[in-house]
Protein backbone atom coordinates (compact mmCIF):
# COMPACT_ATOMS: atom_id res chain seq x y z
CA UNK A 1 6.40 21.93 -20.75
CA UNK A 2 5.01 18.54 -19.87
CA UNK A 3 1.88 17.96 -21.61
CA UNK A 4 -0.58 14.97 -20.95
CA UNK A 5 -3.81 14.01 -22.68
CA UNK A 6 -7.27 12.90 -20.38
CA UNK A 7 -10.33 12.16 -21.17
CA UNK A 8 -11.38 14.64 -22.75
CA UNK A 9 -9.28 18.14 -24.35
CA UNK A 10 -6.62 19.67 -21.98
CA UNK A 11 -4.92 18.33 -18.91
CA UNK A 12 -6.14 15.64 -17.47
CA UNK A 13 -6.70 15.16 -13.43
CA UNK A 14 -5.36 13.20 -11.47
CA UNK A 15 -6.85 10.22 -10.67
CA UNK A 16 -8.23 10.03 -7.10
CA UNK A 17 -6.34 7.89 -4.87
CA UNK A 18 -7.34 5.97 -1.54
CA UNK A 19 -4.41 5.18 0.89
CA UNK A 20 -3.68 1.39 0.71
CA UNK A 21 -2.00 -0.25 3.17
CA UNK A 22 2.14 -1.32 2.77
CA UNK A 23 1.99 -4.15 0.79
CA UNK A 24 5.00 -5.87 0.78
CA UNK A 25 6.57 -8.23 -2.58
CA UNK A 26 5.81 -11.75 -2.51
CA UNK A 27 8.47 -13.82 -3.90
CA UNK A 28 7.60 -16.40 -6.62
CA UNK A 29 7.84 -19.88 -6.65
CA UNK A 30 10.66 -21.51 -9.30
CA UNK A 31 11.49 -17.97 -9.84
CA UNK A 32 14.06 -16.02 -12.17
CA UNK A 33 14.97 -16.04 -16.01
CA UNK A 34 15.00 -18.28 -18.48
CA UNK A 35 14.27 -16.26 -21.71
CA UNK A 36 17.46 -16.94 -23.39
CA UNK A 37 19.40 -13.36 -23.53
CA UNK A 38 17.32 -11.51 -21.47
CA UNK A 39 18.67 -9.86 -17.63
CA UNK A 40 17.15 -7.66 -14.51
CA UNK A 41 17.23 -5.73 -11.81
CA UNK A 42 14.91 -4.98 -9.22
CA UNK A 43 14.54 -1.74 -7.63
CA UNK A 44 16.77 -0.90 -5.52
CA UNK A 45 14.43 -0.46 -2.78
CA UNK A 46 13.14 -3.62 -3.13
CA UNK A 47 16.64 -4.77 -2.59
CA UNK A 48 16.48 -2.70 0.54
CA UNK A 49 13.83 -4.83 1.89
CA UNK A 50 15.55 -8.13 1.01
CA UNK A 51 13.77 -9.44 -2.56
CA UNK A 52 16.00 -11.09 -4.84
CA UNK A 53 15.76 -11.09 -8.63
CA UNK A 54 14.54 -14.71 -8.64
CA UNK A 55 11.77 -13.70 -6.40
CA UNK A 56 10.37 -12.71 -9.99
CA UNK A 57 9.67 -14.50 -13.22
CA UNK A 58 10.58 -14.01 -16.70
CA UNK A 59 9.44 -16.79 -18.55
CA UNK A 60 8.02 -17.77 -22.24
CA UNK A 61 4.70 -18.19 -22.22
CA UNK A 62 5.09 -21.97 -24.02
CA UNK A 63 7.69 -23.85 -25.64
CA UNK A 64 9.30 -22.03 -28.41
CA UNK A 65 7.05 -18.98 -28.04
CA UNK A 66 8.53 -15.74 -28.58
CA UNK A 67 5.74 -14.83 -26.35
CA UNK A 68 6.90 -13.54 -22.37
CA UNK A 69 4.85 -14.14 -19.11
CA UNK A 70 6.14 -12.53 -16.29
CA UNK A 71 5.29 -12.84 -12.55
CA UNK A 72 6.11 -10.77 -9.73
CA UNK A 73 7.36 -10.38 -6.72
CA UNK A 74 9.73 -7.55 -6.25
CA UNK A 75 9.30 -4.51 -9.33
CA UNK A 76 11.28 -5.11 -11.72
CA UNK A 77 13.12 -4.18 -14.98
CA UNK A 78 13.76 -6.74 -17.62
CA UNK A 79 15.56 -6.79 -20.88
CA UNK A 80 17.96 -8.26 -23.70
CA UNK A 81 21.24 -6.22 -23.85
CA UNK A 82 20.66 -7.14 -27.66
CA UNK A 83 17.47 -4.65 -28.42
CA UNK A 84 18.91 -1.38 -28.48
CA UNK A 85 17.65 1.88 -30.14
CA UNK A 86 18.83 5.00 -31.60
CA UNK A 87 17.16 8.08 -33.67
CA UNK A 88 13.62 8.05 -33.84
CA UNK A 89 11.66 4.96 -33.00
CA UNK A 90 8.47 3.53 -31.28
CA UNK A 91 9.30 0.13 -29.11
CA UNK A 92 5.35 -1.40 -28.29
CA UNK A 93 3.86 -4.37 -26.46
CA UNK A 94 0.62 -5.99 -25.64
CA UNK A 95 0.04 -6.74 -21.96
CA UNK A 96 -2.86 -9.19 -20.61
CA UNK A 97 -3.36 -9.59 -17.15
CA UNK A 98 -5.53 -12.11 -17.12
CA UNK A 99 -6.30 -12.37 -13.43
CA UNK A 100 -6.89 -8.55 -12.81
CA UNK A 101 -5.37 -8.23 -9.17
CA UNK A 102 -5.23 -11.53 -8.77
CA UNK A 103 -1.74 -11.19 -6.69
CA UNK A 104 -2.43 -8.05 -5.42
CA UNK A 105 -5.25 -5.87 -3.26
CA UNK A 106 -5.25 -3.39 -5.96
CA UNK A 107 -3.98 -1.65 -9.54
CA UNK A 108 -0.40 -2.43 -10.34
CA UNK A 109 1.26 -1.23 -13.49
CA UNK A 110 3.40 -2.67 -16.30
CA UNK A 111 4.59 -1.35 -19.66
CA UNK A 112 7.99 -1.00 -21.91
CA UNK A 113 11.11 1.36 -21.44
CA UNK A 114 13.14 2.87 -23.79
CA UNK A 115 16.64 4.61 -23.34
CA UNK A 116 18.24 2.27 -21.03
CA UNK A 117 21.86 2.02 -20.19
CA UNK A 118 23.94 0.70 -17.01
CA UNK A 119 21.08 -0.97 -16.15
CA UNK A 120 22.75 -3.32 -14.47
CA UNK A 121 24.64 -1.07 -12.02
CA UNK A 122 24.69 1.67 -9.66
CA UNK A 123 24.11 4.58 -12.28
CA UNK A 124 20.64 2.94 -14.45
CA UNK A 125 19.10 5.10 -16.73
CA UNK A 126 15.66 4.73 -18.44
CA UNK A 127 12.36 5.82 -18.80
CA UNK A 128 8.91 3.76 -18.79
CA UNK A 129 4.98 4.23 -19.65
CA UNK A 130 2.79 1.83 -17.38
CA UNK A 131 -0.63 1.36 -17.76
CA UNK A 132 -3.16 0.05 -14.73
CA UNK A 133 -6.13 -2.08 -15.29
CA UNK A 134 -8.22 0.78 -13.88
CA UNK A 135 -8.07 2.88 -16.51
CA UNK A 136 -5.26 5.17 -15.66
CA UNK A 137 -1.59 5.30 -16.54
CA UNK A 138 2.15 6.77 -15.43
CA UNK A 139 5.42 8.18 -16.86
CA UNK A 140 8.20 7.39 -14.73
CA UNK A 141 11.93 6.15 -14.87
CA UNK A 142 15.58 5.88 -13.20
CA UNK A 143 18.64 8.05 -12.91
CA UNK A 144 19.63 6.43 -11.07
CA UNK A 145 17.07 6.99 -8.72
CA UNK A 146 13.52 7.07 -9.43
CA UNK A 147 11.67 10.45 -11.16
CA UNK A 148 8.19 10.88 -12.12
CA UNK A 149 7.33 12.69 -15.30
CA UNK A 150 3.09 13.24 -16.04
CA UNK A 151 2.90 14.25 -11.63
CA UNK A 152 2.83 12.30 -8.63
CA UNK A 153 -0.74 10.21 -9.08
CA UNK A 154 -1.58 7.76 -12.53
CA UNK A 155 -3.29 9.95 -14.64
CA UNK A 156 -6.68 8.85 -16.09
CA UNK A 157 -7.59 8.07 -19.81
CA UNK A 158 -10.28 7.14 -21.39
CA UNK A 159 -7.90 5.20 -23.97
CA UNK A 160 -6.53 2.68 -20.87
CA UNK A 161 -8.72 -0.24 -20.66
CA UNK A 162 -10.85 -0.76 -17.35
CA UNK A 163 -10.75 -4.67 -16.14
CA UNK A 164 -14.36 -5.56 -15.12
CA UNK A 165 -13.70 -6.23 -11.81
CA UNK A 166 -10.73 -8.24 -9.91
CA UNK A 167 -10.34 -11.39 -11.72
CA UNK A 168 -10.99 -10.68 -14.75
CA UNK A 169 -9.28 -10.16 -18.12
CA UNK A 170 -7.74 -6.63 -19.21
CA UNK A 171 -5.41 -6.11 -22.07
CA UNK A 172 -3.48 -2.78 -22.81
CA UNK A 173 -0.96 -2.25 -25.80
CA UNK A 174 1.53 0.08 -24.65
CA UNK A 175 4.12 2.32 -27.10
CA UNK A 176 6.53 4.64 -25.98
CA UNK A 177 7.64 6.99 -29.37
CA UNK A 178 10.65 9.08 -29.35
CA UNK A 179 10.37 12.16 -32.88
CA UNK A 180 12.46 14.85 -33.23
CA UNK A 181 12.41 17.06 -29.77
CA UNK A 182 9.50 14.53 -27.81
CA UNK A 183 8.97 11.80 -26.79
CA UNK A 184 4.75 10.31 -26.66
CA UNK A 185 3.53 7.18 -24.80
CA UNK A 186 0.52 5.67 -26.12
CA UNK A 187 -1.95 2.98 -25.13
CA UNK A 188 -4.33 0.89 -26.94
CA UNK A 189 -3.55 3.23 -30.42
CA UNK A 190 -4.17 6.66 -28.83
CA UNK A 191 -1.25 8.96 -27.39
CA UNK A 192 -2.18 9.88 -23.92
CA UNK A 193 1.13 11.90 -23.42
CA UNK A 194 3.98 13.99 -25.28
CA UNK A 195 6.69 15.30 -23.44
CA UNK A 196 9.83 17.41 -24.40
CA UNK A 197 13.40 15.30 -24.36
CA UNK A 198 13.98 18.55 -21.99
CA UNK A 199 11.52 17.36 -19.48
CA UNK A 200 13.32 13.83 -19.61
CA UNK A 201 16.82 14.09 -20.34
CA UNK A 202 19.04 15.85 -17.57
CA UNK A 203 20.63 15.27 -14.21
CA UNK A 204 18.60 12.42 -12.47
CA UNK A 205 16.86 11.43 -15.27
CA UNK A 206 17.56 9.79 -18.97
CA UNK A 207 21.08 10.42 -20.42
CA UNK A 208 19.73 10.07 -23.49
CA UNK A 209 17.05 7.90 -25.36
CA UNK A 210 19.11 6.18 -27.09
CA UNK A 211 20.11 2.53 -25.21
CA UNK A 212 18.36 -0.31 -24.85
CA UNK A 213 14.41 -0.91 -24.38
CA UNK A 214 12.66 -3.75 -21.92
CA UNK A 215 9.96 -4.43 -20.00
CA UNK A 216 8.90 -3.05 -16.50
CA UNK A 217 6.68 -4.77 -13.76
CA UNK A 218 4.97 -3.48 -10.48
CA UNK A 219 5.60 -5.52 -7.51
CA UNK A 220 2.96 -8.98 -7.03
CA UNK A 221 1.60 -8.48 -10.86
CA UNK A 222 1.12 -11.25 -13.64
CA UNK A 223 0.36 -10.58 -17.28
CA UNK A 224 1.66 -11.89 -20.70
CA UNK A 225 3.41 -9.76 -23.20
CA UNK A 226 2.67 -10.55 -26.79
CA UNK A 227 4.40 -8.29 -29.57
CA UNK A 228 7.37 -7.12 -28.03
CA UNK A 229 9.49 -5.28 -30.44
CA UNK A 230 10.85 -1.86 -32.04
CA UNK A 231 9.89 -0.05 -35.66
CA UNK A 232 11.18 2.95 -37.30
């Protein structure tokens, strides 16, 4: 059984949610990659609606910095074919989004994946932890096509950072840990989430979480990722 942590002990509620209106991807200027290594693929129903992959940015943050700053445009996936992942293992980064909203008309989310494989094609597998500067967070992943995990809405935690208001800074450090039989997202040092490899492993979901790790971007969203990496 899926369990998720809130605010406080127990399951935690959703977090209310006010219809927005369809906003649409907004492709970036001098788009695409150029982190040496690194690929991605955005959703497919972004490619439904036209978006390219350049209409995103993977970039590092300065010369010779190890550091990534990515822009979006359509969501997207990235990752080096290179970092892969087997056993038990925690990959973890630090996301800033330094303009809160400042490309959107409210909360997008960004975090890591782990467990990736064909990402590149028709049959993608993997599974992602996203935080929102609002204070809330999600479970979700691919295959092929998308599945939630921790419900339909973010789920709220008092461990996700809150940005002050649109414009501002917010910075969440995002883990996703796979032990034994479960695997536990965690943000900004506290586990907000632990969830069976039953819940996530199956038909339409992971194959296995084993396979390669990455990145993963909402639609229109800019933040820096500092830290990217794996430990045992």
């Amino acid at each position: 059984m899926v369990r998720a942590q809130g605010q406080g002990r127990g399951m935690a509620a959703p977090a209310p949610q006010t219809p927005t209106p369809a906003e649409g991807a907004i492709a970036v200027k001098d788009g695409g990659i150029s982190v040496p290594g690194w690929m991605g693929k955005i959703d497919a129903s972004e490619e439904k609606a036209g978006q390219v992959l350049n209409n995103s940015k993977l970039a590092p943050q300065g010369p010779g910095s190890k550091d990534l700053h990515v822009t979006t445009g359509p969501a997207v996936n990235y990752w080096n074919p290179a970092n892969k992942a087997t056993g038990d293992y925690t990959v973890k980064a630090t996301f800033t989004e330094s303009n809160y909203m400042g490309l959107n008309d409210h909360p997008h989310p960004y975090g890591v994946f782990i467990g990736g494989s064909d990402l590149s094609g028709a049959d993608q597998s993997l599974l992602y932890c996203a935080a929102y500067g609002d204070g809330t967070f999600i479970v979700r992943g691919f295959g092929p096509a998308a599945f939630r995990v921790n419900g339909r809405n973010p789920v709220a935690n008092a461990a996700v950072h809150k940005a002050a208001g649109k414009g501002s800074s917010v910075t969440q450090e995002i883990a996703l840990s796979v032990k034994g039989d479960s695997v536990s997202c965690s943000i900004n040092g506290a586990v907000v989430g632990t969830y069976p490899k039953a819940e996530v492993i199956g038909a339409g979901k992971l194959k296995t979480t084993d396979g390669i790790y990455g990145i993963r971007f909402a639609h229109n969203t800019d933040a820096v990722v500092v830290g990217f990496g794996v430990s045992k």
